[in-house]
Protein backbone atom coordinates (compact mmCIF):
# COMPACT_ATOMS: atom_id res chain seq x y z
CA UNK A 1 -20.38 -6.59 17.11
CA UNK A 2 -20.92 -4.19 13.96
CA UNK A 3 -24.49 -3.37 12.89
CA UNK A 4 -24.59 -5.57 9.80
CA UNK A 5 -23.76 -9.20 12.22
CA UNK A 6 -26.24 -7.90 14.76
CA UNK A 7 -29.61 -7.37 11.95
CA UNK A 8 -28.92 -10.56 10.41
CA UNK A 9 -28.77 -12.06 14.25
CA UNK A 10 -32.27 -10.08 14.42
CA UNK A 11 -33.49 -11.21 11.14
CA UNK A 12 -32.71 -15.00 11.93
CA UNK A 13 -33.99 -14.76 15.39
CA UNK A 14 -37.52 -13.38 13.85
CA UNK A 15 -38.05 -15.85 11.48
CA UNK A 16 -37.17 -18.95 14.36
CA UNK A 17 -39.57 -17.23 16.93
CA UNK A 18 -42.37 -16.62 14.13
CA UNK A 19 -42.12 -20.02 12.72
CA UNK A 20 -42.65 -21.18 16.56
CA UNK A 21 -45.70 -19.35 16.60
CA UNK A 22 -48.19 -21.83 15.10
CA UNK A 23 -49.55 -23.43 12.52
CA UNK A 24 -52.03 -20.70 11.77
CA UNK A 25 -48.86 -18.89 9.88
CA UNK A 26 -48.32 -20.71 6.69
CA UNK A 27 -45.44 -18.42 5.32
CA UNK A 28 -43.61 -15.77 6.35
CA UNK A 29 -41.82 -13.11 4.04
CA UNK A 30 -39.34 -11.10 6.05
CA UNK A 31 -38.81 -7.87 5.21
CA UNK A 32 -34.62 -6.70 5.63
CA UNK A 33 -33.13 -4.14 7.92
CA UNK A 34 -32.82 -0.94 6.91
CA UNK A 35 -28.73 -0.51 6.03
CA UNK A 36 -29.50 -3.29 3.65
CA UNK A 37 -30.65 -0.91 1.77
CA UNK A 38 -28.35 1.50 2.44
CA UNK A 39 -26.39 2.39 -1.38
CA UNK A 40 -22.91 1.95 -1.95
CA UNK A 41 -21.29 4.97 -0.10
CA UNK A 42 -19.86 7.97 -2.05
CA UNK A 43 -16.04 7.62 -2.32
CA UNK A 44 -14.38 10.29 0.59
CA UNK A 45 -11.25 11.79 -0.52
CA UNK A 46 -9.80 14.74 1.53
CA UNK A 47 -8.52 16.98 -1.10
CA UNK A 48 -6.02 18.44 1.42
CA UNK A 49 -4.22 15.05 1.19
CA UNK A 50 -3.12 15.07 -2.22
CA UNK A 51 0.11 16.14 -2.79
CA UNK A 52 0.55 15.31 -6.56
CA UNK A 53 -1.44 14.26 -9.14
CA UNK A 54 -1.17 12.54 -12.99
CA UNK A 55 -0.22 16.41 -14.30
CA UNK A 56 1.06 18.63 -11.47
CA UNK A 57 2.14 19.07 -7.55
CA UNK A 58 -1.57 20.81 -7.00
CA UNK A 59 -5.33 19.41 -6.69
CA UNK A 60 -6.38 22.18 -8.24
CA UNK A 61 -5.48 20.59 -11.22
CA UNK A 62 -8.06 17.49 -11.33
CA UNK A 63 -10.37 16.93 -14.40
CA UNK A 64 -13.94 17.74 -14.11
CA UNK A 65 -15.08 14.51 -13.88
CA UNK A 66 -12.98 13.48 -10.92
CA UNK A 67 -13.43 16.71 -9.58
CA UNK A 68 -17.30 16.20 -9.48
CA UNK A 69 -16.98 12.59 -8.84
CA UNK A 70 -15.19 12.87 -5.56
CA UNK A 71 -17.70 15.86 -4.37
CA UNK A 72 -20.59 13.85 -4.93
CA UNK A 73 -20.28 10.51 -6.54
CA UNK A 74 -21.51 9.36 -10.14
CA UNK A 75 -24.53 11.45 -9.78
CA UNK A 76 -22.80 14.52 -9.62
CA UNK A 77 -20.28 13.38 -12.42
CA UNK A 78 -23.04 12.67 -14.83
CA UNK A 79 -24.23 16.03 -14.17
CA UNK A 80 -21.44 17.61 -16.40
CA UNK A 81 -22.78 18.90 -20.06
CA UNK A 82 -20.43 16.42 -21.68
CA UNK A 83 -22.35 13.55 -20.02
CA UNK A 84 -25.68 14.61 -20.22
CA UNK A 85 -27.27 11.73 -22.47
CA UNK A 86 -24.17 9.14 -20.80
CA UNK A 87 -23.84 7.17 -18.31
CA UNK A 88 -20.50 7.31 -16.41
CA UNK A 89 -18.89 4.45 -14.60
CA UNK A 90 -14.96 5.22 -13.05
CA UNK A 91 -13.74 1.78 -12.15
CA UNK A 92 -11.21 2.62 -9.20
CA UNK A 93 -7.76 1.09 -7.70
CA UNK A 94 -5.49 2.06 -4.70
CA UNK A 95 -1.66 0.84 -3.85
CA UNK A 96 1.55 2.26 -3.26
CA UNK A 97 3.12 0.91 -6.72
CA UNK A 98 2.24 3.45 -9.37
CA UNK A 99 3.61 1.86 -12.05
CA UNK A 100 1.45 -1.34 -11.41
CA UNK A 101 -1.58 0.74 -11.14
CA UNK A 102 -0.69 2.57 -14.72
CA UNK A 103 -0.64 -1.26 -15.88
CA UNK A 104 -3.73 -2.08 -14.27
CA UNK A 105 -5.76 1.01 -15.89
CA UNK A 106 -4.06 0.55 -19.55
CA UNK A 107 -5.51 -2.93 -19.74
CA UNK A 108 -8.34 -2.15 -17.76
CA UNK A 109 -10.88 -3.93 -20.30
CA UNK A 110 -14.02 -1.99 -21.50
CA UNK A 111 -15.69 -6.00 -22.12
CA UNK A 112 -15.03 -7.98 -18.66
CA UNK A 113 -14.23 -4.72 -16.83
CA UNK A 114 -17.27 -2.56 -17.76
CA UNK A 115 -19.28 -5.72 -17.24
CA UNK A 116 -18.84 -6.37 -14.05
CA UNK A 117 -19.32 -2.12 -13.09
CA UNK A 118 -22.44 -2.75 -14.98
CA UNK A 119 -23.49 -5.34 -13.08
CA UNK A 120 -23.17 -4.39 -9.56
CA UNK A 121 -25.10 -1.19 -10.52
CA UNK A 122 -27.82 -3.00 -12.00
CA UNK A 123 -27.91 -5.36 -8.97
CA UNK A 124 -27.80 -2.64 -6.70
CA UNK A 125 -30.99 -1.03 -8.49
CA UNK A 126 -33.04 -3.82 -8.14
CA UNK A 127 -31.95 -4.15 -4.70
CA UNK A 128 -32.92 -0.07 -4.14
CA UNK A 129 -36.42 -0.57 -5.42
CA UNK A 130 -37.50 -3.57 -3.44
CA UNK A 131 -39.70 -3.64 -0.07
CA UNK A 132 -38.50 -6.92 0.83
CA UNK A 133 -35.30 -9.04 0.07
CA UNK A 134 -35.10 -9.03 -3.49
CA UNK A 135 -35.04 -13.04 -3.66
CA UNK A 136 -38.98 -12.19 -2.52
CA UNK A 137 -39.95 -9.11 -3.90
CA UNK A 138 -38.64 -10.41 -7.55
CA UNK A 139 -37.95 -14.40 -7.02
CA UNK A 140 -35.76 -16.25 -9.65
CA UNK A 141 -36.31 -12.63 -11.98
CA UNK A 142 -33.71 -11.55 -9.79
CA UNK A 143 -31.00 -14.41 -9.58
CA UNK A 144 -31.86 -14.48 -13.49
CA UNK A 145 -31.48 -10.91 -14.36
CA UNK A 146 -27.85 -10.59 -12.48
CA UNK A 147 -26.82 -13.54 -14.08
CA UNK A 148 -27.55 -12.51 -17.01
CA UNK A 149 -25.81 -8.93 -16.13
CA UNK A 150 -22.54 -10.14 -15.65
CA UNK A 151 -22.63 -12.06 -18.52
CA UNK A 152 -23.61 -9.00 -20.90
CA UNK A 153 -21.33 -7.27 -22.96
CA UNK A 154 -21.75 -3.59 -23.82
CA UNK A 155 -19.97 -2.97 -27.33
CA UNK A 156 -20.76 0.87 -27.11
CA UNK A 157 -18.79 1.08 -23.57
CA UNK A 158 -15.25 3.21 -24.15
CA UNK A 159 -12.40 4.07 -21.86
CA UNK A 160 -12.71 7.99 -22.05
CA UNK A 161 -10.42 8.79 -19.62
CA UNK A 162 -7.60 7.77 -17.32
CA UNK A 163 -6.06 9.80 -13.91
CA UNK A 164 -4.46 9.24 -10.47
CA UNK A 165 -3.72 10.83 -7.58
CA UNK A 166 -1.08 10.72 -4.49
CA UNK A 167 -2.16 11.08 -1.40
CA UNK A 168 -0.48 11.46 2.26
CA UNK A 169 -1.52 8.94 4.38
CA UNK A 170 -3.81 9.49 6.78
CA UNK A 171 -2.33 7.10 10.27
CA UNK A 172 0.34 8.02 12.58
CA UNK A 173 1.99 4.67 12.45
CA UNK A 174 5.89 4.34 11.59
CA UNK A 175 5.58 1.14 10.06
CA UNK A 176 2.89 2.40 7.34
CA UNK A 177 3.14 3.75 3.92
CA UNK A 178 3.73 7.58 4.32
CA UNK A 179 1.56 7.69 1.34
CA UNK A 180 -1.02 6.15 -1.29
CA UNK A 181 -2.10 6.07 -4.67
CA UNK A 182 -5.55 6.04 -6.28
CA UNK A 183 -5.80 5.44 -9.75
CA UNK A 184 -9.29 6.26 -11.61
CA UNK A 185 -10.32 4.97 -14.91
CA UNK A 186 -13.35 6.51 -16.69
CA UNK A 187 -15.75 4.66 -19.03
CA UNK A 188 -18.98 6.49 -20.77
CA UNK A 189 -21.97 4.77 -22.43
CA UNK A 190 -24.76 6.24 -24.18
CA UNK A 191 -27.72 6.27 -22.22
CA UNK A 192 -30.13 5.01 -25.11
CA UNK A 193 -27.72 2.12 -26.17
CA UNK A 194 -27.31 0.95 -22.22
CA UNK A 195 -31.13 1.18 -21.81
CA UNK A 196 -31.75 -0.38 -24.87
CA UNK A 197 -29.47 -3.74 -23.78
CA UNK A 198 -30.47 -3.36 -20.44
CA UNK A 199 -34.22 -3.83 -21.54
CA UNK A 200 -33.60 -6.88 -23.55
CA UNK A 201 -32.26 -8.52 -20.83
CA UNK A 202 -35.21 -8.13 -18.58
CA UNK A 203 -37.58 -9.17 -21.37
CA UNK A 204 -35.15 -12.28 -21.82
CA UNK A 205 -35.06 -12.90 -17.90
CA UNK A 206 -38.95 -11.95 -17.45
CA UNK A 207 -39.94 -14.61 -20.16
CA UNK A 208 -37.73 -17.48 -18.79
CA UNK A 209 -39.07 -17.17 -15.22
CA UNK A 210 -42.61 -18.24 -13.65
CA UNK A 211 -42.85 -15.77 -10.61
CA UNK A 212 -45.47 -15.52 -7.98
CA UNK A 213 -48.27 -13.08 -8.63
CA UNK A 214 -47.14 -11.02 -6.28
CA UNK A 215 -43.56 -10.90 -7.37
CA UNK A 216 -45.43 -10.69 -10.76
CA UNK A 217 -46.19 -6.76 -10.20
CA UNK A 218 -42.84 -5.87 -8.64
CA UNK A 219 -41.00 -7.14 -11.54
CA UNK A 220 -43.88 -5.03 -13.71
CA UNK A 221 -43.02 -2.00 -11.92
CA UNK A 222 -39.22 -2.44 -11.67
CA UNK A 223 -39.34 -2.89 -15.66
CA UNK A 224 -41.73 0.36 -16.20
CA UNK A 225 -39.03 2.65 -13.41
CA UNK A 226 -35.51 0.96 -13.82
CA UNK A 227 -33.94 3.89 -15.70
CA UNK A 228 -35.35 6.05 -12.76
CA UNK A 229 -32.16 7.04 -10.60
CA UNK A 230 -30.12 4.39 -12.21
């Protein structure tokens, strides 16, 4: 049984055995396992794998931003001079048909697909700076606000960059690909523009919503530090 199937058997069990308790407990607000918490881990590449790449034989040859990107994840990519007042997203796809991929990141659409990269970083921030389970700590603000996030379109959002790399695979197995292909696609926002549509929509989710007093000052803090470590 992996770790995430046994905390929710935990969680479940604690809430039965504390609504057994009595009626001296008139709510309970249970507070998540640690891994749910846990960010989306940083993409692991072994570099010695790659045996070609969208301009030469060598990885030597990778662009800065993928360079940085698989080293330490978006963090380290916005890091770079270039991106200094951007925000980088680098929507990603893997398969052994390279000319599929290539399709895949010429349409890749800067509306629908930077939407929904968007999105899951904006839920996962809300997520990051909660105590509880975000349905709690925020209450319809934050079934309201993603909603509203994947149904927001970022006009200011470009493709700046497209790349792939080939890599050996990494099994033993004779009836497995002898190798992959991952195929990275690079969109760039200004910061100021994303924060400034980002901010609208939590003043437009804020005002349609009647939260708890309680989830009243998380959503007031949340609003004051979103941009921090987003």
């Amino acid at each position: 049984m992996n770790k995430k199937k046994l905390s929710a058997i935990i969680f479940l069990l604690t809430v039965f055995l504390y609504s057994c308790v009595g009626n001296n407990i008139t709510a309970i607000v249970p507070i998540p396992p640690d891994d749910y918490f846990i960010q989306e881990e940083k993409i692991i590449i072994d570099i010695d794998r790659i045996t070609e790449t969208k301009d030469t034989q060598a990885a030597g040859s990778l662009p800065e931003w993928l360079s940085a990107f698989i080293n330490g994840g978006i963090e380290e990519a916005e890091k770079i001079d270039d991106y200094s007042d951007k925000y980088v997203f680098i929507g990603i796809n893997e398969g052994m048909n390279l000319s599929a991929l290539k399709m895949w990141a010429d349409n890749f659409s800067t509306v629908q697909g930077f939407t929904m990269l968007s999105a899951q970083r904006i839920q996962k921030r809300m997520i990051y700076g909660a105590s509880l389970y975000p349905d709690d700590e925020y209450g319809a603000f934050f079934e309201t606000m993603i909603k509203l996030a994947y149904n927001t379109i970022y006009p200011d959002a470009f493709k700046a960059d497209t790349y792939w790399i080939k890599l050996e695979a990494d099994n033993d197995l004779d009836d497995t690909p002898s190798h992959i292909y991952n195929y990275f696609v690079l969109i760039i926002i200004d910061k100021i523009k994303m924060q400034t549509v980002i901010s609208k929509m939590m003043e437009e989710a804020y005002s349609s919503v009647t939260p708890a007093a309680s989830q009243r000052g998380s959503i007031i803090r949340l609003r004051q530090t979103f941009f921090e470590g987003f």
